[in-house]
C-alpha atoms as a PDB file:
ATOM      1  CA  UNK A   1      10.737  -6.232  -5.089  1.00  0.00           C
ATOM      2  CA  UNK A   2      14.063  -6.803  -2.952  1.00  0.00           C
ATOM      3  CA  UNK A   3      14.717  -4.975   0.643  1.00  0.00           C
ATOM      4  CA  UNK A   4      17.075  -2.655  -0.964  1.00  0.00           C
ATOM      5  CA  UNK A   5      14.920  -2.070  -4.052  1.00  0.00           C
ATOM      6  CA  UNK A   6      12.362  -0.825  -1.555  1.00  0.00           C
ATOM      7  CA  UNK A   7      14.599   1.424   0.601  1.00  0.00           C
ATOM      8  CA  UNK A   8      15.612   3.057  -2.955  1.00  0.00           C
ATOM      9  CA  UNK A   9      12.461   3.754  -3.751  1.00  0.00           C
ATOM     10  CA  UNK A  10      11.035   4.879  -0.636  1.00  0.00           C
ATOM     11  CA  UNK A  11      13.951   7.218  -0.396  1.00  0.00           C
ATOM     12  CA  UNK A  12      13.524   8.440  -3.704  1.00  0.00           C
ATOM     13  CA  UNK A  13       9.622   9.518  -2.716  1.00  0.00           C
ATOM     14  CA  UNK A  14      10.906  11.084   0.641  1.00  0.00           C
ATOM     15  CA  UNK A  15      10.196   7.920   3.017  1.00  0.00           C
ATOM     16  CA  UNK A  16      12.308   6.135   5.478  1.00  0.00           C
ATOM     17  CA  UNK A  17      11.977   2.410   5.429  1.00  0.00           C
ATOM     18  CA  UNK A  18      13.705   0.348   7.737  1.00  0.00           C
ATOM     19  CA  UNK A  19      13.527  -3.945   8.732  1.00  0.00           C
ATOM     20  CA  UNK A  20      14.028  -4.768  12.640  1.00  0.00           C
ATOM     21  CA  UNK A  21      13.360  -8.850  13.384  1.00  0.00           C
ATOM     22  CA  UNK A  22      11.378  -8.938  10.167  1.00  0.00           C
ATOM     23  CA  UNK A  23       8.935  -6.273  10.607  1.00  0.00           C
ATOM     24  CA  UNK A  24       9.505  -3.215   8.291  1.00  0.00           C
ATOM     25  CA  UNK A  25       8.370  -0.102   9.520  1.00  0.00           C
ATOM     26  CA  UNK A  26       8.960   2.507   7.073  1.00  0.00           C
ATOM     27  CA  UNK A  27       8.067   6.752   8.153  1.00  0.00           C
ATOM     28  CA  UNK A  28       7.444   9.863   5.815  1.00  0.00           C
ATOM     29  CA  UNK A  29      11.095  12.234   6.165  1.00  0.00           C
ATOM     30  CA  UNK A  30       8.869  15.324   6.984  1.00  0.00           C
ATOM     31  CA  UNK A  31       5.996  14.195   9.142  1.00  0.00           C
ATOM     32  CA  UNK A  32       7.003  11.321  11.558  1.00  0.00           C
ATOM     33  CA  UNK A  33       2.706  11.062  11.895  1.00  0.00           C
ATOM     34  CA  UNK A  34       2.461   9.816   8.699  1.00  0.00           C
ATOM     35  CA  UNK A  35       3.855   6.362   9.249  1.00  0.00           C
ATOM     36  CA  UNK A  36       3.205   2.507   9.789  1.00  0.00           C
ATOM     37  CA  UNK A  37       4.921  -1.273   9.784  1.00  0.00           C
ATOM     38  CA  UNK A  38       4.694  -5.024   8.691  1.00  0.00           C
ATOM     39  CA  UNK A  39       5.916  -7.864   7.896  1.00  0.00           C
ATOM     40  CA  UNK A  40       5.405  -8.109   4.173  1.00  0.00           C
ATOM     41  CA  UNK A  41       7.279  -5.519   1.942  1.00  0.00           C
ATOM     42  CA  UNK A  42       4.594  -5.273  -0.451  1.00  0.00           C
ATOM     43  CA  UNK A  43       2.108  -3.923   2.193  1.00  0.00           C
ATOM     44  CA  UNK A  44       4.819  -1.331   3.225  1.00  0.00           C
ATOM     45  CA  UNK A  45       5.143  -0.241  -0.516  1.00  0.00           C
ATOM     46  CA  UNK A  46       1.180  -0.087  -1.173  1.00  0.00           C
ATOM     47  CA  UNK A  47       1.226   1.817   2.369  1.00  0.00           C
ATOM     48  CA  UNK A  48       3.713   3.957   1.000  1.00  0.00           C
ATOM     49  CA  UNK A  49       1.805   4.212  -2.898  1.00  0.00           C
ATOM     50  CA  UNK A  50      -1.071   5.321  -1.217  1.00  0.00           C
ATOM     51  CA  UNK A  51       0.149   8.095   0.662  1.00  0.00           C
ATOM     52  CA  UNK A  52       2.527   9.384  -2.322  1.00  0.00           C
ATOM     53  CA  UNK A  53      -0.378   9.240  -4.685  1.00  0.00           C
ATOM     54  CA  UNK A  54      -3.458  10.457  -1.464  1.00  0.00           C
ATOM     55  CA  UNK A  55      -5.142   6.730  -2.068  1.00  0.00           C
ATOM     56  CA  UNK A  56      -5.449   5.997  -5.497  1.00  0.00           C
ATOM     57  CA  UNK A  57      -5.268   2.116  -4.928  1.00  0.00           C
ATOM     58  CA  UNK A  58      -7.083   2.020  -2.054  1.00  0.00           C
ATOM     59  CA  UNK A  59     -10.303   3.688  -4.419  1.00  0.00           C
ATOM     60  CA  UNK A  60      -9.322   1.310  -7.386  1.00  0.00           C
ATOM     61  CA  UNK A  61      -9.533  -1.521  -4.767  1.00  0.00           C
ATOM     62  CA  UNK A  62     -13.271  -0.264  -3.736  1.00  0.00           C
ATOM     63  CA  UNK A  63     -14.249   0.093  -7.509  1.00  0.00           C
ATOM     64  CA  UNK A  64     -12.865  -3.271  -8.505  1.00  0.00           C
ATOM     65  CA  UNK A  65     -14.656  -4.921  -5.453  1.00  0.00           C
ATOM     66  CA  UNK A  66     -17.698  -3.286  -6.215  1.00  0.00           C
ATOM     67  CA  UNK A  67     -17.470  -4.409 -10.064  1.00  0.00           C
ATOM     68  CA  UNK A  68     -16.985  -7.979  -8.785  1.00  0.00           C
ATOM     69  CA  UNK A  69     -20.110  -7.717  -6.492  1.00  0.00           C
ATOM     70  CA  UNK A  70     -22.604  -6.631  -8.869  1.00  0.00           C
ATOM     71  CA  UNK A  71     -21.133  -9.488 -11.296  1.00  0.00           C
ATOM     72  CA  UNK A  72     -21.646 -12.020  -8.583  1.00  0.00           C
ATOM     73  CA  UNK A  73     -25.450 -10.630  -8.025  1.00  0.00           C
ATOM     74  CA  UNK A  74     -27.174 -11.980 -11.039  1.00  0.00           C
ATOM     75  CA  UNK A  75     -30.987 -12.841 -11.131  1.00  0.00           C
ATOM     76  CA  UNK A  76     -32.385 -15.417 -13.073  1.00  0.00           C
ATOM     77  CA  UNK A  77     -35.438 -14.284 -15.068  1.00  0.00           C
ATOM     78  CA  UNK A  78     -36.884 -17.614 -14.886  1.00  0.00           C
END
């Protein structure tokens, strides 16, 4: 995703995203609380995802890490 695709989108979801020296800092229009930064655009749109849609990825993250685990945590019968 490009800087302006970002800003777009944001925008379109009622966020303000913003770059400054490389770090992106990006703010929800109605609640300046509800807010954070970095350096990689994808973490500011997953940031953003997550508060749009109250954490869905965040929980998919914990269920596929937890699927992983118990497939890692095999005993051997023998």
């Amino acid at each position: 995703m490009k800087y302006n695709e970002l800003v777009k989108w944001a925008d379109d979801h009622g966020y303000t995203v913003k770059r400054n020296d490389g770090l992106i800092s990006w703010h929800k229009n109605n609640s300046f609380g509800i807010c954070g930064e970095s350096t990689e655009m994808s973490k500011v749109a997953t940031d953003i995802y997550n508060d749009i849609t109250e954490g869905v990825w965040i929980e998919y993250q914990r269920e596929e890490a937890a699927r992983r685990a118990a497939k890692e945590i095999r005993i051997d019968p023998t």
